[in-house]
PDB file of N, CA and C in Angstrom:
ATOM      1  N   UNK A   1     197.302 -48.737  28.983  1.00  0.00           N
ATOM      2  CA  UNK A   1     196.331 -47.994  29.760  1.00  0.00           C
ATOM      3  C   UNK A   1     196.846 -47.777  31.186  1.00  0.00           C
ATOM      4  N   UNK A   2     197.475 -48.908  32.043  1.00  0.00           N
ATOM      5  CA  UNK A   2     198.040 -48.391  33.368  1.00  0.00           C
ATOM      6  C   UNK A   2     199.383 -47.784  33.253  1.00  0.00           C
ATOM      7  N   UNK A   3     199.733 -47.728  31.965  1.00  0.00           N
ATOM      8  CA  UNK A   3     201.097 -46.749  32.278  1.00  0.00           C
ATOM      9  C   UNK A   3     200.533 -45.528  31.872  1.00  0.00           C
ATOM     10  N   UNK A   4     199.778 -44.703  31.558  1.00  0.00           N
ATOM     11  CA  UNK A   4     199.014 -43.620  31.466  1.00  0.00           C
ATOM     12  C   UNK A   4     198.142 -43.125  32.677  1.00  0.00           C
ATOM     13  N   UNK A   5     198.171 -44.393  33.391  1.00  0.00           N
ATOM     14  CA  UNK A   5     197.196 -44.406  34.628  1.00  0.00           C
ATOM     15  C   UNK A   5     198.207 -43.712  35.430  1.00  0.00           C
ATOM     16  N   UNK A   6     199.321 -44.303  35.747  1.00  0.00           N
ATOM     17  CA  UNK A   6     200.549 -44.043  36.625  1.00  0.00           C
ATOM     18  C   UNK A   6     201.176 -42.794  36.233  1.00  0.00           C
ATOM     19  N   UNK A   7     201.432 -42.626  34.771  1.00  0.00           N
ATOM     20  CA  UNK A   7     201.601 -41.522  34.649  1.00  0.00           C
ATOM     21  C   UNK A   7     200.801 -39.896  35.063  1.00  0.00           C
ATOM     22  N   UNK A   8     199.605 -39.761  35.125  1.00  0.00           N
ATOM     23  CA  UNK A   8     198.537 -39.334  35.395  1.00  0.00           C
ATOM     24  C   UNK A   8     198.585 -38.936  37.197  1.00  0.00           C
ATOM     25  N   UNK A   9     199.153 -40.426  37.710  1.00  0.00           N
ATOM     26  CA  UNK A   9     198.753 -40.228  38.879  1.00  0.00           C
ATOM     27  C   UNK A   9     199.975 -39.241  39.389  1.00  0.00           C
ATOM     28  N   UNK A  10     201.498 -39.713  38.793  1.00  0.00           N
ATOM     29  CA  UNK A  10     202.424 -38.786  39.656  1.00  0.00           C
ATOM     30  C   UNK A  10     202.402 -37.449  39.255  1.00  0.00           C
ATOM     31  N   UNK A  11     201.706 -36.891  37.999  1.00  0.00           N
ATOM     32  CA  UNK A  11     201.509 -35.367  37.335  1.00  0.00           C
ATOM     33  C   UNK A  11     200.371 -34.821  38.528  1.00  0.00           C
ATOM     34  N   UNK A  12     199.342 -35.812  38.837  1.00  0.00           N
ATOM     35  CA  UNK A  12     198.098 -34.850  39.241  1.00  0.00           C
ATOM     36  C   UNK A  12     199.328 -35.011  40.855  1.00  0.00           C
ATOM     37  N   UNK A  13     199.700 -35.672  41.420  1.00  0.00           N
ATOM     38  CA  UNK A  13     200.492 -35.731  42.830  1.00  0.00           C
ATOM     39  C   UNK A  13     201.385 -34.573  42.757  1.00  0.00           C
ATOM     40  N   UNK A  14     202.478 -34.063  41.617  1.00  0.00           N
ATOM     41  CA  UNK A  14     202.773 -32.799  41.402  1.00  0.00           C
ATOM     42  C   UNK A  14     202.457 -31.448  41.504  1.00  0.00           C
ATOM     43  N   UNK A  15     201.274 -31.793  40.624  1.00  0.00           N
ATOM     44  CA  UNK A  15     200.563 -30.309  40.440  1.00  0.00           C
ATOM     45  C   UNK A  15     199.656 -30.194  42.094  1.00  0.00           C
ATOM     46  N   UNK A  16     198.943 -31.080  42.646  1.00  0.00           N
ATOM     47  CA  UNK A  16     198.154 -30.775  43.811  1.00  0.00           C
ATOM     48  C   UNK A  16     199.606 -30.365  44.795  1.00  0.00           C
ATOM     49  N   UNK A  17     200.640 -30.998  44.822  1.00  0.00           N
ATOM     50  CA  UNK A  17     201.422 -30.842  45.929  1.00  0.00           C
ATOM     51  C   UNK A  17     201.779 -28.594  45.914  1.00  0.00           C
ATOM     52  N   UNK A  18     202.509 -28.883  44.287  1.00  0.00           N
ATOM     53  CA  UNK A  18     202.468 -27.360  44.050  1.00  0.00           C
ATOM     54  C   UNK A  18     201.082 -26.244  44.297  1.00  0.00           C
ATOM     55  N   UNK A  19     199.719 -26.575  44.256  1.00  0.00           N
ATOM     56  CA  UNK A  19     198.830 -26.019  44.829  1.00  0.00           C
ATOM     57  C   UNK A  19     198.078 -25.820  45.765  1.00  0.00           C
ATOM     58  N   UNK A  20     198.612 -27.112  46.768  1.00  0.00           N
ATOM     59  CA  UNK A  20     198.218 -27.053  48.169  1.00  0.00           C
ATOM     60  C   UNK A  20     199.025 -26.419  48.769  1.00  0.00           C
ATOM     61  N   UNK A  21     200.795 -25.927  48.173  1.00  0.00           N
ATOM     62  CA  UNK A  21     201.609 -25.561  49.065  1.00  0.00           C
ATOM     63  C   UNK A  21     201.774 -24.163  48.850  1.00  0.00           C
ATOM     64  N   UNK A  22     200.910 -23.649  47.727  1.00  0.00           N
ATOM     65  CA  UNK A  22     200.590 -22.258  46.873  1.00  0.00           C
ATOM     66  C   UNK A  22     199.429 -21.880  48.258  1.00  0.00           C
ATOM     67  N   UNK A  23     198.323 -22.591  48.452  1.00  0.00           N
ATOM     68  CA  UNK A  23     197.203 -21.910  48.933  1.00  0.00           C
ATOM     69  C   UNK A  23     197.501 -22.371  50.263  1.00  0.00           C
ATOM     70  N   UNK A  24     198.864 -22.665  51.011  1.00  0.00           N
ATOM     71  CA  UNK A  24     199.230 -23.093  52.613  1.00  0.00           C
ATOM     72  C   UNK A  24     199.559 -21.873  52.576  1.00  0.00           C
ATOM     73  N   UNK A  25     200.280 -21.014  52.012  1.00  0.00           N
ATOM     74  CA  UNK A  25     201.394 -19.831  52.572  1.00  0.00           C
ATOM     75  C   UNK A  25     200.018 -18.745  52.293  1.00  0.00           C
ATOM     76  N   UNK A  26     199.242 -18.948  51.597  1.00  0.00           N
ATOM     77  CA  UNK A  26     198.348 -17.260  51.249  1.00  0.00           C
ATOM     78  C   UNK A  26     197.383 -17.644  52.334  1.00  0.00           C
ATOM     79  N   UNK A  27     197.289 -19.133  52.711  1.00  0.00           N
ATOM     80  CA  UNK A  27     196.098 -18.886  54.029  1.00  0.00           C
ATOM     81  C   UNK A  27     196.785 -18.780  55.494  1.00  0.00           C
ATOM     82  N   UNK A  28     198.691 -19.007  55.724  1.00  0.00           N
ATOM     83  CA  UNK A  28     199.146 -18.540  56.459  1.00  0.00           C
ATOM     84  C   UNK A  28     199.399 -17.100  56.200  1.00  0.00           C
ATOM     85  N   UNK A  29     199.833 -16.619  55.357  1.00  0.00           N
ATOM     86  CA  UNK A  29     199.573 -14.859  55.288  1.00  0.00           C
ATOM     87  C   UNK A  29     198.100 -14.573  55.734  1.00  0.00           C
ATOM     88  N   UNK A  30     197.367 -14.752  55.423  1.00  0.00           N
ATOM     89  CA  UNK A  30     195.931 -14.353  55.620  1.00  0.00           C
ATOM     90  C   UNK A  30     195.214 -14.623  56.798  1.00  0.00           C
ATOM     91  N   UNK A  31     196.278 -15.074  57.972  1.00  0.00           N
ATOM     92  CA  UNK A  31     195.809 -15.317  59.273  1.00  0.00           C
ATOM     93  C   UNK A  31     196.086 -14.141  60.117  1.00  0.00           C
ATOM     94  N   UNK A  32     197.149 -13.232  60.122  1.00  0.00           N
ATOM     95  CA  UNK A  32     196.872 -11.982  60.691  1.00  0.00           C
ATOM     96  C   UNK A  32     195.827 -10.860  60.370  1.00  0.00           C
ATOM     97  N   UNK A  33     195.243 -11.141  58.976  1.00  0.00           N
ATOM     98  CA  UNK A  33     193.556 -10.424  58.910  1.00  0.00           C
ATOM     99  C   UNK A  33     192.424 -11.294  59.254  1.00  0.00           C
ATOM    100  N   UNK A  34     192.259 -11.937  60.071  1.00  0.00           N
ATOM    101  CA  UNK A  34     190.745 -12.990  60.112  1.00  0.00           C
ATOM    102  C   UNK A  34     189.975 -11.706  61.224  1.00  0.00           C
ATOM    103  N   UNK A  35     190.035 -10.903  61.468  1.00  0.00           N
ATOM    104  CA  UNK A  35     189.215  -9.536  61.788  1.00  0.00           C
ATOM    105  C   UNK A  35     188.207  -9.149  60.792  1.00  0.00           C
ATOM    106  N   UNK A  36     189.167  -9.139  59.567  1.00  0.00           N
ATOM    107  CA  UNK A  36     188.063  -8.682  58.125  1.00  0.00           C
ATOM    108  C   UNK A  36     187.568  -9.964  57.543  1.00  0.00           C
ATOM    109  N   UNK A  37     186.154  -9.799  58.078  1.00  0.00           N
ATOM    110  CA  UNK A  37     184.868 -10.407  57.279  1.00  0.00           C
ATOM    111  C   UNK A  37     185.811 -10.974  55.535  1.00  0.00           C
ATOM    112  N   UNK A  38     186.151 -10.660  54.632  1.00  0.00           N
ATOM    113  CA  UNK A  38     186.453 -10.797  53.321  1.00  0.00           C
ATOM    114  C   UNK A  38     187.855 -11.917  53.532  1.00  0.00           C
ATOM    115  N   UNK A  39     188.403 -11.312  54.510  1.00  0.00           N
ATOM    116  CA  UNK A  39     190.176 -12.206  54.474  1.00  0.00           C
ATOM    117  C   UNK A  39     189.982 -13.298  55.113  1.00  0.00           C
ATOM    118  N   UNK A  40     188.431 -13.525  56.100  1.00  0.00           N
ATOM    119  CA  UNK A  40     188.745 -14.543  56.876  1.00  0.00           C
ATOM    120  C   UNK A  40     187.859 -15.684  55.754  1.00  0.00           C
ATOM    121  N   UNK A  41     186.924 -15.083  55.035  1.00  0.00           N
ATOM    122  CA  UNK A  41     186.429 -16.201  53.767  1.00  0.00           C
ATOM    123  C   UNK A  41     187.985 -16.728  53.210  1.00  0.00           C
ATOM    124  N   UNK A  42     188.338 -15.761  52.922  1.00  0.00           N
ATOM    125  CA  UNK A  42     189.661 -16.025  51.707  1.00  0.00           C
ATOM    126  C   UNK A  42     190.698 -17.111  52.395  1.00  0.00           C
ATOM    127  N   UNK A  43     190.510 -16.774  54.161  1.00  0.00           N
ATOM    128  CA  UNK A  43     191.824 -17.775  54.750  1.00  0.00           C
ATOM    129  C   UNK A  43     190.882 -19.510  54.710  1.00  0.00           C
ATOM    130  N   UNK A  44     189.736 -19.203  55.009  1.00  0.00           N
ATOM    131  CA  UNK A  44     188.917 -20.849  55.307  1.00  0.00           C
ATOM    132  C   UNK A  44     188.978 -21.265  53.622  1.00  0.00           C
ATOM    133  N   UNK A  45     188.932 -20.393  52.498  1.00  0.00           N
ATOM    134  CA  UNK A  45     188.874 -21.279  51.046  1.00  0.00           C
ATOM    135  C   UNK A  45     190.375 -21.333  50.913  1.00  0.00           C
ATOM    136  N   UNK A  46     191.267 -21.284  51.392  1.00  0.00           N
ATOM    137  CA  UNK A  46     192.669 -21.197  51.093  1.00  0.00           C
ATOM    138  C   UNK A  46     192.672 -22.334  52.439  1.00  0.00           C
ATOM    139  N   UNK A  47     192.292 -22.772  53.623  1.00  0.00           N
ATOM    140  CA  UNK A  47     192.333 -24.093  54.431  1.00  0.00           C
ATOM    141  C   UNK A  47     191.775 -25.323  53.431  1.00  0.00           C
ATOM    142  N   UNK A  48     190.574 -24.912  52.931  1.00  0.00           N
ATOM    143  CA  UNK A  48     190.063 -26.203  52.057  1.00  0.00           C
ATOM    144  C   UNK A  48     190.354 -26.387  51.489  1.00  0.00           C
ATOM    145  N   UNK A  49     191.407 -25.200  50.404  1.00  0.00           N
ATOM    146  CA  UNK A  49     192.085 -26.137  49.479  1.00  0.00           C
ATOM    147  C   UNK A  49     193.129 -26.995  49.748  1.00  0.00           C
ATOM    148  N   UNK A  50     193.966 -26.585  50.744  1.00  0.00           N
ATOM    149  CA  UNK A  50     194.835 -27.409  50.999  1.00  0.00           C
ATOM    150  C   UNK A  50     193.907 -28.900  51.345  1.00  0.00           C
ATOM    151  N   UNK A  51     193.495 -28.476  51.990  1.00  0.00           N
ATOM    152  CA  UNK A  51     192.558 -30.733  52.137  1.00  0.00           C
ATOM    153  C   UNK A  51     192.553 -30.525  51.072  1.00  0.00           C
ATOM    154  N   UNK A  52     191.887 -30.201  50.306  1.00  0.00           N
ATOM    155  CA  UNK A  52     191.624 -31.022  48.971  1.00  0.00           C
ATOM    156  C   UNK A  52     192.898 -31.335  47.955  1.00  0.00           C
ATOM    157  N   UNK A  53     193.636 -30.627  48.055  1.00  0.00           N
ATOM    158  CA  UNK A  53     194.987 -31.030  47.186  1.00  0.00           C
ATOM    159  C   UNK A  53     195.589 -31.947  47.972  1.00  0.00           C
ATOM    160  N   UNK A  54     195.523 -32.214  49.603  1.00  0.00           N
ATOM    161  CA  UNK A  54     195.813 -33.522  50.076  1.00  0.00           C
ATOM    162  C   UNK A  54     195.192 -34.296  49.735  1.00  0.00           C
ATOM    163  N   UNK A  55     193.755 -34.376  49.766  1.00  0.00           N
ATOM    164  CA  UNK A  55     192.928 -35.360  49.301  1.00  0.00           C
ATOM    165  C   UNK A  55     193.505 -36.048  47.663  1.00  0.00           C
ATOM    166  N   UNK A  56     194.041 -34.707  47.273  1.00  0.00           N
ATOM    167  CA  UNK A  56     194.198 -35.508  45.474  1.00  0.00           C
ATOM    168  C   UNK A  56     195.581 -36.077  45.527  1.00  0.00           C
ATOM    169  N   UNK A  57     197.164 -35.919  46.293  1.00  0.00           N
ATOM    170  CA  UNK A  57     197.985 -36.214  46.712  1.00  0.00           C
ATOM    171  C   UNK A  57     197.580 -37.502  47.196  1.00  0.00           C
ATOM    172  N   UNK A  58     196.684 -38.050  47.969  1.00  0.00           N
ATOM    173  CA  UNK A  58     196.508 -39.733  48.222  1.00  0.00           C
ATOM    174  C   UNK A  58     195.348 -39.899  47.113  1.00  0.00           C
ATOM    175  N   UNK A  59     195.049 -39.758  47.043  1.00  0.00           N
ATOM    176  CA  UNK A  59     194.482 -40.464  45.407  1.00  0.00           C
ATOM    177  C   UNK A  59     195.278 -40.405  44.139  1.00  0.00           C
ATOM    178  N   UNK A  60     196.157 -39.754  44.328  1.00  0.00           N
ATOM    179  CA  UNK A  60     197.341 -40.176  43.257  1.00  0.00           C
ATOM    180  C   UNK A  60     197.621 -41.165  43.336  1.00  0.00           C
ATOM    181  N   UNK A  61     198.716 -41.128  45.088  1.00  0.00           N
ATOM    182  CA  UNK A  61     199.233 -41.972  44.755  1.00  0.00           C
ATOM    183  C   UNK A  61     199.114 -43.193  45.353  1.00  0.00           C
ATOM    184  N   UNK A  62     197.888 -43.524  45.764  1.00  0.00           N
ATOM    185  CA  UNK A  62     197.155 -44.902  45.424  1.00  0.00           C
ATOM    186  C   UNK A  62     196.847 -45.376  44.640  1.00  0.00           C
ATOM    187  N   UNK A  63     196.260 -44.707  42.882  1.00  0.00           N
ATOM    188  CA  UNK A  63     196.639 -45.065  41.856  1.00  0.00           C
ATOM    189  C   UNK A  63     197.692 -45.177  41.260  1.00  0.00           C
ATOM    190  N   UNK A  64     198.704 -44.456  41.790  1.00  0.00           N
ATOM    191  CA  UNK A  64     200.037 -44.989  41.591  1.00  0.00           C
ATOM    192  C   UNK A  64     200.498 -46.392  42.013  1.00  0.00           C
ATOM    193  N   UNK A  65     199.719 -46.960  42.897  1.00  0.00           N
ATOM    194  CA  UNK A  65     200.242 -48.030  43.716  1.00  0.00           C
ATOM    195  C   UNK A  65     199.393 -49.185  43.219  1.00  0.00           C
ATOM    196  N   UNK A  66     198.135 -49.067  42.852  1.00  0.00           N
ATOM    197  CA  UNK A  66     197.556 -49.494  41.896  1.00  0.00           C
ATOM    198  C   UNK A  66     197.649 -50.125  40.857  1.00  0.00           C
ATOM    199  N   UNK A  67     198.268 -49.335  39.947  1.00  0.00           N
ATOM    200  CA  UNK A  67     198.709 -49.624  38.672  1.00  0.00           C
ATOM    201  C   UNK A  67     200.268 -50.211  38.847  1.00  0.00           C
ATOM    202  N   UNK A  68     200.357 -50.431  39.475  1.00  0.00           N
ATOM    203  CA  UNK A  68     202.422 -50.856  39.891  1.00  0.00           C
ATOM    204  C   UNK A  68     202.213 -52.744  39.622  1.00  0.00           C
ATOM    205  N   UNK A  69     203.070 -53.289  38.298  1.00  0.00           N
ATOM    206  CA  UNK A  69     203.272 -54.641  38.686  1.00  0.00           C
ATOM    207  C   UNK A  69     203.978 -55.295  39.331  1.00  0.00           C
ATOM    208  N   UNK A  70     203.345 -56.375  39.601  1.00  0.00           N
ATOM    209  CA  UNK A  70     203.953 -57.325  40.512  1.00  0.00           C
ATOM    210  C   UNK A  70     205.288 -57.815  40.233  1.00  0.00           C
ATOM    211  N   UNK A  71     206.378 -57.870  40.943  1.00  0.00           N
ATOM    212  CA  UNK A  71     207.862 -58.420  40.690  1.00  0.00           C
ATOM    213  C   UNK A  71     207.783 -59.491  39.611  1.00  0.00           C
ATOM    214  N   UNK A  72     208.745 -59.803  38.790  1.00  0.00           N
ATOM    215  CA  UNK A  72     208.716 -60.791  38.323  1.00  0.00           C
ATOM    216  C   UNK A  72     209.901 -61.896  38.283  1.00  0.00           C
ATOM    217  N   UNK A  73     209.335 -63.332  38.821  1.00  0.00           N
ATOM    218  CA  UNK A  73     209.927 -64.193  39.662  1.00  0.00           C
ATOM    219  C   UNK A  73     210.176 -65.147  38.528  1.00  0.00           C
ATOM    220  N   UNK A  74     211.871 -66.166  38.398  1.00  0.00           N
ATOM    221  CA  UNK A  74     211.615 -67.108  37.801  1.00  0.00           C
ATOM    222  C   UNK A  74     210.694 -68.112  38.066  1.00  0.00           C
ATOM    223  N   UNK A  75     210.887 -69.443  37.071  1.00  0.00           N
ATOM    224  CA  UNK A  75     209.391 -70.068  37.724  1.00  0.00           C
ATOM    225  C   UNK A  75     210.229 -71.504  38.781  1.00  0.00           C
ATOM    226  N   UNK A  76     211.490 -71.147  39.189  1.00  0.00           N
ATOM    227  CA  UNK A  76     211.836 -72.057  40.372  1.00  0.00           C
ATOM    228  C   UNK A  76     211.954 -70.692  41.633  1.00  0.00           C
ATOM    229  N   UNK A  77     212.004 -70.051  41.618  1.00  0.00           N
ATOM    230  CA  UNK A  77     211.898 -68.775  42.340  1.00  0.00           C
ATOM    231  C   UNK A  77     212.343 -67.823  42.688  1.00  0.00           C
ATOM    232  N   UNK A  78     213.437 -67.962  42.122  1.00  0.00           N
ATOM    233  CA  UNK A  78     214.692 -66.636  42.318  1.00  0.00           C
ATOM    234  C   UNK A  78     214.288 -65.704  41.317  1.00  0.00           C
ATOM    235  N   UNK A  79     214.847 -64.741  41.568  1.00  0.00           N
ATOM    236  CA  UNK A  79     214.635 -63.563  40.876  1.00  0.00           C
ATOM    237  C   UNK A  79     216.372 -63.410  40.092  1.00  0.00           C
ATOM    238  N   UNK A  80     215.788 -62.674  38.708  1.00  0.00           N
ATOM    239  CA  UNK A  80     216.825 -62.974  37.478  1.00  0.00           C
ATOM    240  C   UNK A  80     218.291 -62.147  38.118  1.00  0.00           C
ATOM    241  N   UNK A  81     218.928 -62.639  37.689  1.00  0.00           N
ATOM    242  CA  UNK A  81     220.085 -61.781  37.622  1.00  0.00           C
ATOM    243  C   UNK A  81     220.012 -60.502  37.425  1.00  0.00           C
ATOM    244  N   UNK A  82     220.705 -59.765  37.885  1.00  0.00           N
ATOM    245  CA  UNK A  82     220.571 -58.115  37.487  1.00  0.00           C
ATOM    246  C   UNK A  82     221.800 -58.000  36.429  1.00  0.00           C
ATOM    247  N   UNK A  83     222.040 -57.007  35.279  1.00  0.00           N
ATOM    248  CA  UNK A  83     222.970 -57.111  33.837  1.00  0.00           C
ATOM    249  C   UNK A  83     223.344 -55.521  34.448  1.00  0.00           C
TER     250      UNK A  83
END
């Protein structure tokens, strides 16, 4: 279940990164029309999405960080050899 969790989290961290950085450039294009009533809706829902695909970018990957186990230590305390 947490490797589905983790998995989950770096796909949705993907896809928001690719759609916040989709709706950054059409609401920077769309800043030389904020004159027209219609382009300046279109530039403020093209600002919110970007928060919100940031917003889903740290909720990734805090469930990414989440679901991450803990090192594993012998039981005098070193850590194993690497092969």
């Amino acid at each position: 279940m947490a490797a589905r969790a983790v998995v989950f989290g770096q796909a949705s961290a993907l896809v928001a990164a690719l759609v916040a950085g989709m709706y950054g450039g059409v609401g920077a294009f769309l800043l030389e029309f904020l004159d027209i009533p219609p382009r300046r809706d279109q530039a403020i829902y093209a600002g919110l999405s970007v928060l919100t695909g940031i917003a889903v970018i740290a909720a990734a990957l805090f469930l990414e960080r989440v679901c991450k186990l803990p090192e594993d230590d012998d039981e005098d305390g070193r850590a194993a050899p690497a092969i």
